[in-house]
Protein backbone atom coordinates (compact mmCIF):
# COMPACT_ATOMS: atom_id res chain seq x y z
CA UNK A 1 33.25 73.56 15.20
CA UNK A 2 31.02 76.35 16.42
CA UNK A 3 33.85 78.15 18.42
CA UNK A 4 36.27 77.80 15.86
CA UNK A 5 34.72 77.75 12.28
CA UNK A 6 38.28 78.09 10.54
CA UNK A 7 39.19 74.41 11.60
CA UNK A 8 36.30 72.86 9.63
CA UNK A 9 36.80 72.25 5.75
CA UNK A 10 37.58 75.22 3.85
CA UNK A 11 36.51 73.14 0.45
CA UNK A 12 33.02 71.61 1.62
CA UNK A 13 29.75 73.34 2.49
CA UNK A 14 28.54 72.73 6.37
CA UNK A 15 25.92 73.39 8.79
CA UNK A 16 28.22 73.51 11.61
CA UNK A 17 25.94 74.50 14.25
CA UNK A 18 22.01 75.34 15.06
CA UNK A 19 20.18 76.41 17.86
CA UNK A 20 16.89 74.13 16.56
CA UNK A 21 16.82 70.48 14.96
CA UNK A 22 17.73 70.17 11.30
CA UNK A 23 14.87 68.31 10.30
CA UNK A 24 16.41 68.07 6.68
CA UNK A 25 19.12 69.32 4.83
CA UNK A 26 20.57 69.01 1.28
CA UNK A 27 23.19 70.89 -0.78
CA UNK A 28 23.66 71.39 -4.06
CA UNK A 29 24.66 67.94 -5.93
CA UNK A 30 22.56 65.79 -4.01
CA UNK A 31 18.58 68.41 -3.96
CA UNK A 32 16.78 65.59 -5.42
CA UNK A 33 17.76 62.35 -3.00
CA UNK A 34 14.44 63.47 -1.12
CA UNK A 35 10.65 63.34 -2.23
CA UNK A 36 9.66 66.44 0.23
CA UNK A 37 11.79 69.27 -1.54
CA UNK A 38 9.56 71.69 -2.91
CA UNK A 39 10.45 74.67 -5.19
CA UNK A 40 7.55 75.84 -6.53
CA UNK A 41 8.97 79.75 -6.22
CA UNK A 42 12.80 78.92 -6.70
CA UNK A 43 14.80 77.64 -9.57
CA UNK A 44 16.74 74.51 -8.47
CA UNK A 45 19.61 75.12 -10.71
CA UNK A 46 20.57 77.85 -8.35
CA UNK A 47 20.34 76.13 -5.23
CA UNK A 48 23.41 76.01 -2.87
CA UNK A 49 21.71 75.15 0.10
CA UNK A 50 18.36 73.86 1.30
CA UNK A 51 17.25 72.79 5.04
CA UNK A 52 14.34 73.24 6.98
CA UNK A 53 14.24 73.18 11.06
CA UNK A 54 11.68 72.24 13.57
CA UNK A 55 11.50 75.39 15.26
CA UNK A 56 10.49 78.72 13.54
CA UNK A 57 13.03 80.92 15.22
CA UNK A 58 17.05 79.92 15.89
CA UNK A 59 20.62 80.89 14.71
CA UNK A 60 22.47 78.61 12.12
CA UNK A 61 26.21 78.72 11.51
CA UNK A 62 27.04 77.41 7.95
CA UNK A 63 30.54 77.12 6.25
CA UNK A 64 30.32 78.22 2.51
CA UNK A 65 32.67 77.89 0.28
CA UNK A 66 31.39 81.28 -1.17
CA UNK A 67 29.10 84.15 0.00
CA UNK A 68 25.44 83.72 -1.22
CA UNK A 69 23.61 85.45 -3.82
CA UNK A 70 20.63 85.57 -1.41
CA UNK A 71 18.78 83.63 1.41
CA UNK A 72 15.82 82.75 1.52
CA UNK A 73 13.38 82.14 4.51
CA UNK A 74 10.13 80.60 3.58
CA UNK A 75 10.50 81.95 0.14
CA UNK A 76 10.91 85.58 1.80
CA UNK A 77 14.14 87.26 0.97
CA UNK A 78 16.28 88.02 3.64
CA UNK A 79 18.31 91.11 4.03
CA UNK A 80 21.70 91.40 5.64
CA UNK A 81 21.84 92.00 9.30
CA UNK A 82 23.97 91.75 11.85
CA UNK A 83 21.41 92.05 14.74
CA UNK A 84 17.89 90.79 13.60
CA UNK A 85 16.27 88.33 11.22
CA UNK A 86 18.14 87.87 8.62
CA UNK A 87 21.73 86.76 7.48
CA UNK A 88 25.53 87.53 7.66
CA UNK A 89 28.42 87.14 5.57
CA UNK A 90 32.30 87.09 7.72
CA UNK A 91 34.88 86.30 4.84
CA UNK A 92 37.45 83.58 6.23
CA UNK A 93 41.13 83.10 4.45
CA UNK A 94 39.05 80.73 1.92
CA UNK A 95 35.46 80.99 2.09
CA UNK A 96 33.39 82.23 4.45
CA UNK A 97 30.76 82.22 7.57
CA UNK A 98 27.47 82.60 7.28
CA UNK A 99 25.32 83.13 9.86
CA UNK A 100 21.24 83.00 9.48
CA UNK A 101 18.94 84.28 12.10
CA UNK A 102 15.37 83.38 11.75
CA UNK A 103 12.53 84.92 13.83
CA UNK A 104 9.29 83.39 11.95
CA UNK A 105 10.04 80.50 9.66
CA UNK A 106 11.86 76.92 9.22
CA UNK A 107 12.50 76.68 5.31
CA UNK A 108 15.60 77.97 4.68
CA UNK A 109 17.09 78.13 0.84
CA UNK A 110 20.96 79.24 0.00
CA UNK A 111 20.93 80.56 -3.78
CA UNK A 112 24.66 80.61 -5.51
């Protein structure tokens, strides 16, 4: 699914790849089916996305079925960027790609 984003499901959110181990992940609909979720600086209601990795830096490929409002990295906002840390948006025929590069940090939060 990495090589060829457009054949996974334009209708369903996805981590579809990651250079690190996805030590926990949970999208919107399902943010409470774990005890460790934490969002003491974050509004749950506007939670798309939350997953946190074993390493602090790496490259994750999600599917969305819309872009973001913002990402967060350890409760820092990230900025868009196509080169450093930070995130990027490629719209798709229905949806989109996003792509978050992290240099310093494994908590990652996708607001609506």
């Amino acid at each position: 699914m990495d090589a060829m984003p457009s054949l996974t499901s334009p209708d369903e959110d996805h981590i579809i790849s990651c250079t690190s181990v996805i030590q926990q992940a949970d999208y919107e609909g399902f943010l409470k089916k774990f005890i460790h979720l934490n969002f003491e600086r974050v509004d749950s209601s506007n939670v798309k996305l939350i997953y946190r990795t074993f390493d602090p830096a790496g490259i994750e490929k999600i599917r969305l079925r819309q872009k973001p409002s913002s990402v967060l990295l350890d409760y820092r906002l990230l900025r868009e960027s196509k080169s450093d840390e930070g995130y990027e948006w490629t719209n798709m025929h229905e949806g989109g790609l996003l792509v978050v590069r992290r240099a310093n940090g494994t908590k990652v939060i996708v607001l609506k």
